[in-house]
PDB file of N, CA and C in Angstrom:
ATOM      1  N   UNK A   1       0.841  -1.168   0.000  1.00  0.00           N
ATOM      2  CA  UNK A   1       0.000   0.000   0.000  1.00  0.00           C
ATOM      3  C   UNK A   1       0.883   1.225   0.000  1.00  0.00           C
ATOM      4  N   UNK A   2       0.281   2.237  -0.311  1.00  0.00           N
ATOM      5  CA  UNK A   2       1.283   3.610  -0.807  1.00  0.00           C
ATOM      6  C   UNK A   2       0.349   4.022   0.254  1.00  0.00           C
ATOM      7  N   UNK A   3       1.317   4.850   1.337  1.00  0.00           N
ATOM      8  CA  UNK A   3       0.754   5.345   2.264  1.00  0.00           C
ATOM      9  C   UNK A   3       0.814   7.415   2.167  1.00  0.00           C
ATOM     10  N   UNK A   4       0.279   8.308   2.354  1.00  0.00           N
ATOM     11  CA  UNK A   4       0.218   9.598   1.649  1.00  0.00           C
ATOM     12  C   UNK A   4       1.139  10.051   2.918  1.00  0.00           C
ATOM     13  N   UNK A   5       1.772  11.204   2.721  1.00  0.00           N
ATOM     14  CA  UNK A   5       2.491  11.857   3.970  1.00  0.00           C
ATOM     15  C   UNK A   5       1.172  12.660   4.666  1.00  0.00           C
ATOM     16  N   UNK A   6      -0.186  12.879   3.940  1.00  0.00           N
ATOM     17  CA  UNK A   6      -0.942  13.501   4.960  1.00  0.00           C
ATOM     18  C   UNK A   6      -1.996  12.635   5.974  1.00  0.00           C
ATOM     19  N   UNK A   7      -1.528  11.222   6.232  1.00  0.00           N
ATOM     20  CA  UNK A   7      -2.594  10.545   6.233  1.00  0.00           C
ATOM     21  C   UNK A   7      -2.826  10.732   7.595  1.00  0.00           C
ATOM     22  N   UNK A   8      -2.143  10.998   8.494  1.00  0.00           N
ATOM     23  CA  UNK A   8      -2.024  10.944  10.192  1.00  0.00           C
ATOM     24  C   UNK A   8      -2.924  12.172  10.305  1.00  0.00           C
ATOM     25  N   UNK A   9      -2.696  13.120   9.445  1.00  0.00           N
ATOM     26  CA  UNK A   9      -3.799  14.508   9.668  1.00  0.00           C
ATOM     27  C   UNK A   9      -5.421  14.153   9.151  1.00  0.00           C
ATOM     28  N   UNK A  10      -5.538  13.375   7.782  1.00  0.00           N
ATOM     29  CA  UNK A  10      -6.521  12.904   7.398  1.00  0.00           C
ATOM     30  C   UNK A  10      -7.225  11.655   9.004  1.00  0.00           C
ATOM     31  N   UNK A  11      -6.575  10.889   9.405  1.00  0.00           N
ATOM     32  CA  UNK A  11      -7.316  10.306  10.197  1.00  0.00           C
ATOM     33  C   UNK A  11      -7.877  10.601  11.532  1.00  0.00           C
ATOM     34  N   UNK A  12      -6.444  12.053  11.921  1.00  0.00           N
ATOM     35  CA  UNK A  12      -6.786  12.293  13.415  1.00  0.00           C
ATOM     36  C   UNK A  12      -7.989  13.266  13.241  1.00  0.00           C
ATOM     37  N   UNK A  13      -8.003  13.612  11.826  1.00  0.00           N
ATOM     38  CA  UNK A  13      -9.385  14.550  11.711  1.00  0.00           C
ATOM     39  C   UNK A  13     -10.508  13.644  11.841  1.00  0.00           C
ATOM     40  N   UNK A  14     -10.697  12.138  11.302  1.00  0.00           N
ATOM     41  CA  UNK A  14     -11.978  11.678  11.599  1.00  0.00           C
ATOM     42  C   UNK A  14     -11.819  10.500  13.086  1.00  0.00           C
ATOM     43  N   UNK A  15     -11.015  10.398  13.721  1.00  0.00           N
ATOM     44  CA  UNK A  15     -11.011   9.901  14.704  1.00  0.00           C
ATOM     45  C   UNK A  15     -10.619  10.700  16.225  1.00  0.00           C
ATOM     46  N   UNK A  16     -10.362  11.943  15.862  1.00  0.00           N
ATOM     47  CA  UNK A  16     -10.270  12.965  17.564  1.00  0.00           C
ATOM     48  C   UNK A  16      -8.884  12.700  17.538  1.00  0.00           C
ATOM     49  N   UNK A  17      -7.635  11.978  17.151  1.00  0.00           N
ATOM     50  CA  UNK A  17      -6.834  11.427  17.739  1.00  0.00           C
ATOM     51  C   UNK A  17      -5.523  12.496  16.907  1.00  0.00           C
ATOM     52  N   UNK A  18      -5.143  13.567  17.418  1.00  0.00           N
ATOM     53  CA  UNK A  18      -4.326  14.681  16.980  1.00  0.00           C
ATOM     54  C   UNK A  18      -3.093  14.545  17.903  1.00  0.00           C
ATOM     55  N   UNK A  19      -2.319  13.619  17.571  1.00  0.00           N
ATOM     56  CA  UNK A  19      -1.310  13.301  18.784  1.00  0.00           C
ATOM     57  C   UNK A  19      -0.285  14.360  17.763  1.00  0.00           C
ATOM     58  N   UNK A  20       0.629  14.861  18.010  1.00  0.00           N
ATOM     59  CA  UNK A  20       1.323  15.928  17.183  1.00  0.00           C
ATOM     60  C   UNK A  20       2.347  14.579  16.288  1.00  0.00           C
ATOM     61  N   UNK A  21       2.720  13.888  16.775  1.00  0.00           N
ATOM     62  CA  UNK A  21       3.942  12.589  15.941  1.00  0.00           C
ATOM     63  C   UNK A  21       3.021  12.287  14.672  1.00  0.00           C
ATOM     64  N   UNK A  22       1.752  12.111  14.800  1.00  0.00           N
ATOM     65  CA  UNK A  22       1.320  11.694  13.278  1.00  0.00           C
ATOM     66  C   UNK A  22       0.626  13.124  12.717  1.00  0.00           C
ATOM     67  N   UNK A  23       0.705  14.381  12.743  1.00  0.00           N
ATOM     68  CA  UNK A  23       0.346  15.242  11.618  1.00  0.00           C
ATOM     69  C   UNK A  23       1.332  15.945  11.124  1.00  0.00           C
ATOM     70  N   UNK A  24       2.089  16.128  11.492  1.00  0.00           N
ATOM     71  CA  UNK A  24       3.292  17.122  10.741  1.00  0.00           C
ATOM     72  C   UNK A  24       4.752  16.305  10.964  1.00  0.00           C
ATOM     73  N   UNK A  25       5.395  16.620  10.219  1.00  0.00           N
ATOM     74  CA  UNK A  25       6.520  16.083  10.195  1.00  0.00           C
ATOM     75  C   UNK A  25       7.557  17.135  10.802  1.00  0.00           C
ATOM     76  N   UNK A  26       7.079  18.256  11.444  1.00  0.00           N
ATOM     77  CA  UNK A  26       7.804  19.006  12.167  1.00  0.00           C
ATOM     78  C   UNK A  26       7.655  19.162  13.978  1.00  0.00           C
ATOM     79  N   UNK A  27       6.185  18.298  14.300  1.00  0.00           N
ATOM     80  CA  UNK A  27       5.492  18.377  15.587  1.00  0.00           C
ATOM     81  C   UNK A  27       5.851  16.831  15.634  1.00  0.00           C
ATOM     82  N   UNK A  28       6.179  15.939  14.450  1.00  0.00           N
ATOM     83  CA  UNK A  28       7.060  14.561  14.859  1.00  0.00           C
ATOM     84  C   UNK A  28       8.308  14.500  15.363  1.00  0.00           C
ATOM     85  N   UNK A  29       9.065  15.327  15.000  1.00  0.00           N
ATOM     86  CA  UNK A  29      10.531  15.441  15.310  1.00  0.00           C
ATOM     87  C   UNK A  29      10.866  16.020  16.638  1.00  0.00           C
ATOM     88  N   UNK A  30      10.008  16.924  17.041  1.00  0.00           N
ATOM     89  CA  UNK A  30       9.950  17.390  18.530  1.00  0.00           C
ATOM     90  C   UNK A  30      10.167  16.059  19.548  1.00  0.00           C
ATOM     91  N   UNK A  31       9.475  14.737  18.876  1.00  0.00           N
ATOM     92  CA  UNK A  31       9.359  13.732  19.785  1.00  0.00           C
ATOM     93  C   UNK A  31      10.467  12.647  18.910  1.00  0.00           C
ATOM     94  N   UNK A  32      11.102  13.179  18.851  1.00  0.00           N
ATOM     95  CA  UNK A  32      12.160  12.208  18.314  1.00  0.00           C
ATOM     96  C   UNK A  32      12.157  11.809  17.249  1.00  0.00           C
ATOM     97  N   UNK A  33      11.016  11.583  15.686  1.00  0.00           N
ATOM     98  CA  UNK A  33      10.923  11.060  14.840  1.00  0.00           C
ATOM     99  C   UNK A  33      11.001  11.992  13.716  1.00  0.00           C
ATOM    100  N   UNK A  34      11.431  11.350  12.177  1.00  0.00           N
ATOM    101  CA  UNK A  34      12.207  12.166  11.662  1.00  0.00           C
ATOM    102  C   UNK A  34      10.968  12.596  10.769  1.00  0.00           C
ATOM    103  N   UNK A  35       9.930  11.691  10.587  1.00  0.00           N
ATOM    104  CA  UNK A  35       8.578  12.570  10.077  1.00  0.00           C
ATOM    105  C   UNK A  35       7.294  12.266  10.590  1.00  0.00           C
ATOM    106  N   UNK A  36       6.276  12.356  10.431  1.00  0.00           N
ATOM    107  CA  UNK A  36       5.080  11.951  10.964  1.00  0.00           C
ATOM    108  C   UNK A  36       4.744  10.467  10.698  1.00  0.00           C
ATOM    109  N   UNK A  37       4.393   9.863  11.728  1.00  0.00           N
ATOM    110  CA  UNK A  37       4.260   8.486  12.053  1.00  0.00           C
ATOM    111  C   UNK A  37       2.240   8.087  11.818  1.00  0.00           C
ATOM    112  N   UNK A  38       2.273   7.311  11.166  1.00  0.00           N
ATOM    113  CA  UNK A  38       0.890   6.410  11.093  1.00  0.00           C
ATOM    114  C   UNK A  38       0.706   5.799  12.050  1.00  0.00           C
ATOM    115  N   UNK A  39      -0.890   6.739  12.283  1.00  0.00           N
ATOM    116  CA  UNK A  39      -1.451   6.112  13.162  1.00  0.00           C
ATOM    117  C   UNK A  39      -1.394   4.346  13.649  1.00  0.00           C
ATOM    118  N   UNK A  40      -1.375   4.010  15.074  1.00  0.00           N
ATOM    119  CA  UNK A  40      -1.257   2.612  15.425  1.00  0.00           C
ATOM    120  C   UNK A  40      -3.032   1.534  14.906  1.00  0.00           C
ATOM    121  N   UNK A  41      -3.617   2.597  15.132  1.00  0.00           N
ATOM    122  CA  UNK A  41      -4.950   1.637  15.361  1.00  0.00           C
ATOM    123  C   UNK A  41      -5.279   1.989  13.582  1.00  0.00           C
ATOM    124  N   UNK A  42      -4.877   2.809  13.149  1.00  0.00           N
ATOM    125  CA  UNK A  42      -5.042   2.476  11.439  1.00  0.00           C
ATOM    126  C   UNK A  42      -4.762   1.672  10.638  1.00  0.00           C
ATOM    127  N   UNK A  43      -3.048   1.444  11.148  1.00  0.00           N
ATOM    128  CA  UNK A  43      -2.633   0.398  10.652  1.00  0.00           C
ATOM    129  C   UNK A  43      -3.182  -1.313  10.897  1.00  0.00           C
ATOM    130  N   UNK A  44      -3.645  -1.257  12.099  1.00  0.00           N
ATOM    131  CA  UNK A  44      -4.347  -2.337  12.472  1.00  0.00           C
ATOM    132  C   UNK A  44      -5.875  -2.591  11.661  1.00  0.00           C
ATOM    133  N   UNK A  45      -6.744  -1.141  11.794  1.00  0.00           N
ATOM    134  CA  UNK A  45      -7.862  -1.637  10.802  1.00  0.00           C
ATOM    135  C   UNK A  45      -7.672  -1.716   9.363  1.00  0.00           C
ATOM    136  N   UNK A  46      -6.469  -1.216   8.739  1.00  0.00           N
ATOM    137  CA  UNK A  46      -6.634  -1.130   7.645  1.00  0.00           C
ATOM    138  C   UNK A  46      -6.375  -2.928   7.368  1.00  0.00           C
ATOM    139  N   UNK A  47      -5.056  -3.657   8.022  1.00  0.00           N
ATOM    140  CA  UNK A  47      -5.142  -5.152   8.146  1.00  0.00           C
ATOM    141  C   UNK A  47      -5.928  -5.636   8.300  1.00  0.00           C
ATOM    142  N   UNK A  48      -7.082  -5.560   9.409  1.00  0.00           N
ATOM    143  CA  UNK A  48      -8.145  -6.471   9.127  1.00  0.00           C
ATOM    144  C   UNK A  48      -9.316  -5.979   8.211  1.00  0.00           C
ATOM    145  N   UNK A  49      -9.242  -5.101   7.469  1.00  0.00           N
ATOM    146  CA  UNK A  49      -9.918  -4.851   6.423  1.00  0.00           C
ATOM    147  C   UNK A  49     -10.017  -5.721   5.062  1.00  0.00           C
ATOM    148  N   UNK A  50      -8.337  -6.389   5.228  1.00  0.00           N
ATOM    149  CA  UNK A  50      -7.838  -7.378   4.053  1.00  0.00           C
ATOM    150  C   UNK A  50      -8.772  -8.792   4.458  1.00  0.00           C
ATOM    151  N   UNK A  51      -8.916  -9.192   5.626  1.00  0.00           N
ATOM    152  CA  UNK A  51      -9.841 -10.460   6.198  1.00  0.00           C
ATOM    153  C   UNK A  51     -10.192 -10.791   4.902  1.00  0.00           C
ATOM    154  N   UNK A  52     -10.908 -12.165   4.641  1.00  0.00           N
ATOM    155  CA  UNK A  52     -11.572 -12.457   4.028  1.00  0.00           C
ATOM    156  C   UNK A  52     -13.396 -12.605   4.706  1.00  0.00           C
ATOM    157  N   UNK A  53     -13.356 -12.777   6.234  1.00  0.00           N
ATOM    158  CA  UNK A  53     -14.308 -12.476   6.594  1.00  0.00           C
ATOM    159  C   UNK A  53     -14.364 -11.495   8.149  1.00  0.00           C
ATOM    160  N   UNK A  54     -14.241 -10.396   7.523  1.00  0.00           N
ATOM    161  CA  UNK A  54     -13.652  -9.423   8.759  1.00  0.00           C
ATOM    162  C   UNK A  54     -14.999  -9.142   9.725  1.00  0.00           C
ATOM    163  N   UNK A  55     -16.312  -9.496   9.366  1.00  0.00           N
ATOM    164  CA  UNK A  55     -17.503  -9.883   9.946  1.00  0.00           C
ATOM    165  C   UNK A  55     -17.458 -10.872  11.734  1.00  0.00           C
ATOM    166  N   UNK A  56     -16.358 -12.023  10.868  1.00  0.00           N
ATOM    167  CA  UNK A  56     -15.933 -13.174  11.690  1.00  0.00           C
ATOM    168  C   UNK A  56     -15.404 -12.869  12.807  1.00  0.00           C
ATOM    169  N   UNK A  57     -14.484 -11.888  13.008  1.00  0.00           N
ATOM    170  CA  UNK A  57     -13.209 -11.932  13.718  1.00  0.00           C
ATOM    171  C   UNK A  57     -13.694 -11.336  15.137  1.00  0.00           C
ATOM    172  N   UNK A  58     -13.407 -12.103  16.430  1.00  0.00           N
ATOM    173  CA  UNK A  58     -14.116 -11.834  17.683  1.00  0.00           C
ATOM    174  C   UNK A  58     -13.365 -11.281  18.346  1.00  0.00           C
ATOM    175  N   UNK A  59     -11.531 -11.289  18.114  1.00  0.00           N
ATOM    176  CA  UNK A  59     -10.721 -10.516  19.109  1.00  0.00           C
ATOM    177  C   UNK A  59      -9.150 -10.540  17.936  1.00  0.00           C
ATOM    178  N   UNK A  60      -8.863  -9.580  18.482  1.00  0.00           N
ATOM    179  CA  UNK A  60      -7.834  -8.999  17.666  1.00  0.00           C
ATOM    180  C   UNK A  60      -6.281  -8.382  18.662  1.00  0.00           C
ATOM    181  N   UNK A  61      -5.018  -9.642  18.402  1.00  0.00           N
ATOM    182  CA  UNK A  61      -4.015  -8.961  18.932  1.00  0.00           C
ATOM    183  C   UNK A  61      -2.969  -8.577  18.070  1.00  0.00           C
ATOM    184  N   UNK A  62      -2.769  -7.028  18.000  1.00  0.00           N
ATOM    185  CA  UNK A  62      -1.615  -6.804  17.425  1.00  0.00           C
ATOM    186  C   UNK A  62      -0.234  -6.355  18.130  1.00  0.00           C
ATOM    187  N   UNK A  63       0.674  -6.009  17.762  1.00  0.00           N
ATOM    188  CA  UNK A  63       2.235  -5.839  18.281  1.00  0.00           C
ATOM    189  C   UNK A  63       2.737  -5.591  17.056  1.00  0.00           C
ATOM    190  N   UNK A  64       2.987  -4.209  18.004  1.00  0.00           N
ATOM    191  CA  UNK A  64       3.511  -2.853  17.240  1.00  0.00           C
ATOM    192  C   UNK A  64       5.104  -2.818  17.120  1.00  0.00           C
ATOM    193  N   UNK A  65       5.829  -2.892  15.995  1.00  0.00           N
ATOM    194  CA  UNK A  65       7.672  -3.106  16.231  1.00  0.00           C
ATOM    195  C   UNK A  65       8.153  -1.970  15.757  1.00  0.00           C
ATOM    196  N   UNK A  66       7.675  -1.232  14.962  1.00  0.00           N
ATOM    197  CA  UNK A  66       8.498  -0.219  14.276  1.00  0.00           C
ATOM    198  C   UNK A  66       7.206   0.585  13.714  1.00  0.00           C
ATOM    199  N   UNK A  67       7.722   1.825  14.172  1.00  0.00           N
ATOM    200  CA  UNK A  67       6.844   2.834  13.127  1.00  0.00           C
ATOM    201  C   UNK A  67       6.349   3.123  11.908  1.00  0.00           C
ATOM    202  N   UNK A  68       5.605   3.028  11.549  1.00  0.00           N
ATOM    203  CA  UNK A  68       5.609   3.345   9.491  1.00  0.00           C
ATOM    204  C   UNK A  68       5.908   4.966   9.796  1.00  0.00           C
ATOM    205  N   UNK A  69       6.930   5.330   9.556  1.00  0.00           N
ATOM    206  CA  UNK A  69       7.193   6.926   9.067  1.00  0.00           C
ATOM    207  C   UNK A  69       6.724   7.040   7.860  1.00  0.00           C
ATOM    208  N   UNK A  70       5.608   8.198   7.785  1.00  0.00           N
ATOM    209  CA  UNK A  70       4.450   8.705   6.417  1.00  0.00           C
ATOM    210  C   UNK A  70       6.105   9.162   5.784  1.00  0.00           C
ATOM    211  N   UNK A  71       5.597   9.691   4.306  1.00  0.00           N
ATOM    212  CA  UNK A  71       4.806   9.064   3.614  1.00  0.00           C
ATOM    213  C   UNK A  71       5.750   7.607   3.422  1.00  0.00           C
ATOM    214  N   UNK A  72       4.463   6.432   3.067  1.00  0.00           N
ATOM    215  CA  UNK A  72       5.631   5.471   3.600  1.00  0.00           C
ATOM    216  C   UNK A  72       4.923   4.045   2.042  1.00  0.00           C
ATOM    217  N   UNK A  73       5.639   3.284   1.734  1.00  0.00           N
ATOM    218  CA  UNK A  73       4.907   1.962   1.333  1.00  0.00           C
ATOM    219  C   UNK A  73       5.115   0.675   1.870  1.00  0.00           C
ATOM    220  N   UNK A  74       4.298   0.037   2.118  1.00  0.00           N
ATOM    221  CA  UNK A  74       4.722  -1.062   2.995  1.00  0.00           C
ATOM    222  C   UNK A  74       3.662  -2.382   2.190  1.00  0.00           C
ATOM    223  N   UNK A  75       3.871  -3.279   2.559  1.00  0.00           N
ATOM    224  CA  UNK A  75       3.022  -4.267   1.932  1.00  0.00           C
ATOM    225  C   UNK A  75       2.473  -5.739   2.968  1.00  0.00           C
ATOM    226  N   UNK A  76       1.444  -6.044   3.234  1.00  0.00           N
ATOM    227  CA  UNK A  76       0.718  -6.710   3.678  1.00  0.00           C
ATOM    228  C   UNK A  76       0.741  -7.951   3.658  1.00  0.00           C
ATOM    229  N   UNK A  77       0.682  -8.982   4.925  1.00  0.00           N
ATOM    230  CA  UNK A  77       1.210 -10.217   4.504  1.00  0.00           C
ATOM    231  C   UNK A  77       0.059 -11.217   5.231  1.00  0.00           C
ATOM    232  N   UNK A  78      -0.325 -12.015   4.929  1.00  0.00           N
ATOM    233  CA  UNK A  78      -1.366 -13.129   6.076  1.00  0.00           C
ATOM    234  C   UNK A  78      -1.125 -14.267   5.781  1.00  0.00           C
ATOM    235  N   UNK A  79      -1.337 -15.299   6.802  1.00  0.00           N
ATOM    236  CA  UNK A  79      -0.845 -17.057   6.645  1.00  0.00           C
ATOM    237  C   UNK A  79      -2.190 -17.199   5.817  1.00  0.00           C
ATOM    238  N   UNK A  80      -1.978 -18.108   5.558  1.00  0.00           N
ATOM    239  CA  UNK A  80      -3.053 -19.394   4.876  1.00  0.00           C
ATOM    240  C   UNK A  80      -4.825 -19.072   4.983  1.00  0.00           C
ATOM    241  N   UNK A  81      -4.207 -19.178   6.415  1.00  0.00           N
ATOM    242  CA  UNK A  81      -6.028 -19.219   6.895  1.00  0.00           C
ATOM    243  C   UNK A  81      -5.952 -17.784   7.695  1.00  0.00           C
ATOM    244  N   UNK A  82      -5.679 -16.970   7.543  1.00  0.00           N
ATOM    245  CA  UNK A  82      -5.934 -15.734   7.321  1.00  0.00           C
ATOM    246  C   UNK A  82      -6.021 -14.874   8.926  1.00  0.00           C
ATOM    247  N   UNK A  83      -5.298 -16.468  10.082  1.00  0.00           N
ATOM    248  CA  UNK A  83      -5.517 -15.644  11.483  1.00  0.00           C
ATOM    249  C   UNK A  83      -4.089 -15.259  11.643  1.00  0.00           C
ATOM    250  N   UNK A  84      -2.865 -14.939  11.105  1.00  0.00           N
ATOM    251  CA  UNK A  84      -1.768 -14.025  11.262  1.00  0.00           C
ATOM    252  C   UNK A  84      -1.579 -13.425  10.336  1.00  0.00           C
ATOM    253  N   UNK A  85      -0.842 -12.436  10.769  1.00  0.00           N
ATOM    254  CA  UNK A  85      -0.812 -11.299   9.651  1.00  0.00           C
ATOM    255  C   UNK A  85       0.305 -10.112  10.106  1.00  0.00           C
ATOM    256  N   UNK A  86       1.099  -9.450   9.045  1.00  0.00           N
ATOM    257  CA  UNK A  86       2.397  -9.058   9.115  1.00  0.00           C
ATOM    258  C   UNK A  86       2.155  -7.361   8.490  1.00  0.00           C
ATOM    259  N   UNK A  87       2.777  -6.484   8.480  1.00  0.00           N
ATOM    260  CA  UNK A  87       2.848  -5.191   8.098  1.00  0.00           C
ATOM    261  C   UNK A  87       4.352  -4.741   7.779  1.00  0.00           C
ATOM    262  N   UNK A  88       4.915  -4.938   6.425  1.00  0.00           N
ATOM    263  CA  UNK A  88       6.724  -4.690   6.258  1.00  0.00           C
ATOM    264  C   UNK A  88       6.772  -4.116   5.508  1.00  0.00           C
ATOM    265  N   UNK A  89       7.865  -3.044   5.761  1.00  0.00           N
ATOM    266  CA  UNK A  89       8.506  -1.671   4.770  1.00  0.00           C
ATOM    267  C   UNK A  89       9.006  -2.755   3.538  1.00  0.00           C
ATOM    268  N   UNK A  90       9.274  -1.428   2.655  1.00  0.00           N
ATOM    269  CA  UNK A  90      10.221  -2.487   1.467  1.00  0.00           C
ATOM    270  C   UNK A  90      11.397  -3.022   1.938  1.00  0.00           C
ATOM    271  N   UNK A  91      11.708  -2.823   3.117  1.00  0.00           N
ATOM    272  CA  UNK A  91      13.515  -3.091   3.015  1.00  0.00           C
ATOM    273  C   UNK A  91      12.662  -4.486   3.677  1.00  0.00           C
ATOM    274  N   UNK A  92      12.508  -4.869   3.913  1.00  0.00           N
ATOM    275  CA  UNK A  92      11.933  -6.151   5.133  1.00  0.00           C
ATOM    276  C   UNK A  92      11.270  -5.598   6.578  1.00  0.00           C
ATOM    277  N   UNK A  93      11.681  -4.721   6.804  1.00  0.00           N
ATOM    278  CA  UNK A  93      11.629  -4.351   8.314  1.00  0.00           C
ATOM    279  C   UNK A  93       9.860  -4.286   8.294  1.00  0.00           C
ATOM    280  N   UNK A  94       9.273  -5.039  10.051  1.00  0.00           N
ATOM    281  CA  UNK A  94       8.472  -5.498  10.612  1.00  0.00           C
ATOM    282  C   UNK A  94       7.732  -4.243  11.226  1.00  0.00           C
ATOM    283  N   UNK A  95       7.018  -3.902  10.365  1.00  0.00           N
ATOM    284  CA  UNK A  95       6.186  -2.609  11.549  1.00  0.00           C
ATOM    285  C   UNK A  95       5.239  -3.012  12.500  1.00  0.00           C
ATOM    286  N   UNK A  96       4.308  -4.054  12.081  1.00  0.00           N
ATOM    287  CA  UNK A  96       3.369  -4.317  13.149  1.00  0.00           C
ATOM    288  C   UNK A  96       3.234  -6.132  12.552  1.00  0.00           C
ATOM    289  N   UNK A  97       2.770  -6.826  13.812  1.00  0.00           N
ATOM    290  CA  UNK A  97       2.030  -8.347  13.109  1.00  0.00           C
ATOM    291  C   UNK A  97       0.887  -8.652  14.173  1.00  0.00           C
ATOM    292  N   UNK A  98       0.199  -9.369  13.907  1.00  0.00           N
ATOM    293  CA  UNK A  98      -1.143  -9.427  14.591  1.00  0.00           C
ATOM    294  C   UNK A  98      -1.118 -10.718  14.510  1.00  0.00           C
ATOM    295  N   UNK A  99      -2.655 -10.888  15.256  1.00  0.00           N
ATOM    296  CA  UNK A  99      -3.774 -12.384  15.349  1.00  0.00           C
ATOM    297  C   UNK A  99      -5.275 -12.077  15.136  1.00  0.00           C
ATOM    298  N   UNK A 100      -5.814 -13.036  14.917  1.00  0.00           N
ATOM    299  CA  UNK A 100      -6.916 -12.439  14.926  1.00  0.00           C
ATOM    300  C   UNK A 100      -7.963 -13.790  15.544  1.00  0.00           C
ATOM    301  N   UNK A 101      -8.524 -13.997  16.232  1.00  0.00           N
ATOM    302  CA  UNK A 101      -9.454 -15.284  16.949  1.00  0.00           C
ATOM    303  C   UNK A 101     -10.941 -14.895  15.627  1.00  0.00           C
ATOM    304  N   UNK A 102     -11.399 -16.056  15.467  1.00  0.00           N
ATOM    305  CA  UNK A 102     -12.769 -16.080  14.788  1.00  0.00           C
ATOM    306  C   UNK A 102     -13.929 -16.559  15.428  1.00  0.00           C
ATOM    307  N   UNK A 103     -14.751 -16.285  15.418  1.00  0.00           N
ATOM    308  CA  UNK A 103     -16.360 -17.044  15.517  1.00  0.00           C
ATOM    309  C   UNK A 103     -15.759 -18.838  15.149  1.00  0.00           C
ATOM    310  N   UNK A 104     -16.311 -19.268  16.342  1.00  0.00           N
ATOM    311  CA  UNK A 104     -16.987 -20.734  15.372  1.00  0.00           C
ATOM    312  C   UNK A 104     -17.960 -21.399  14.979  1.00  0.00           C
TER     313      UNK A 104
END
């Protein structure tokens, strides 16, 4: 996925969530980072958005390893049966991986 450098401003506008690290890449660096960081819980729904039955899914653990610094591309990964799932920059590096429990 091609991620936009404005997306942390686009989401904290529809979710309340204006932490200064994800809208500007100048209110990121104050906190140590070299541009604005994507949101945590975005990156998580946008993964289980990929589900094949995201209806199904009754509990959801993710673990967060590395930041996606906007603007960023990263690409999406899930096992077999679709309850793990991975989030990696182009170089390899691990931004987030999850679980996901289903209905039975």
């Amino acid at each position: 996925w091609r991620l936009p450098g404005d997306l942390g401003r686009r989401y904290g506008a529809v979710s309340g969530d204006r932490n200064p690290i994800h809208l500007h890449p100048l209110t990121a660096r104050l906190f140590g980072f070299p541009r604005a960081v994507a949101h945590g819980m975005w990156t998580v729904a946008r993964c289980l958005a990929e589900a094949d039955d995201p209806a199904g899914i009754h509990s959801v653990r993710a673990d967060f390893r590395a930041p996606v610094l906007l603007p960023a591309t990263v690409t999406y990964a899930a096992d077999a049966a679709g309850n793990a799932f991975a989030l990696r920059g182009p170089d390899g590096r691990v931004h987030l991986t999850g679980t996901v429990g289903r209905h039975v």
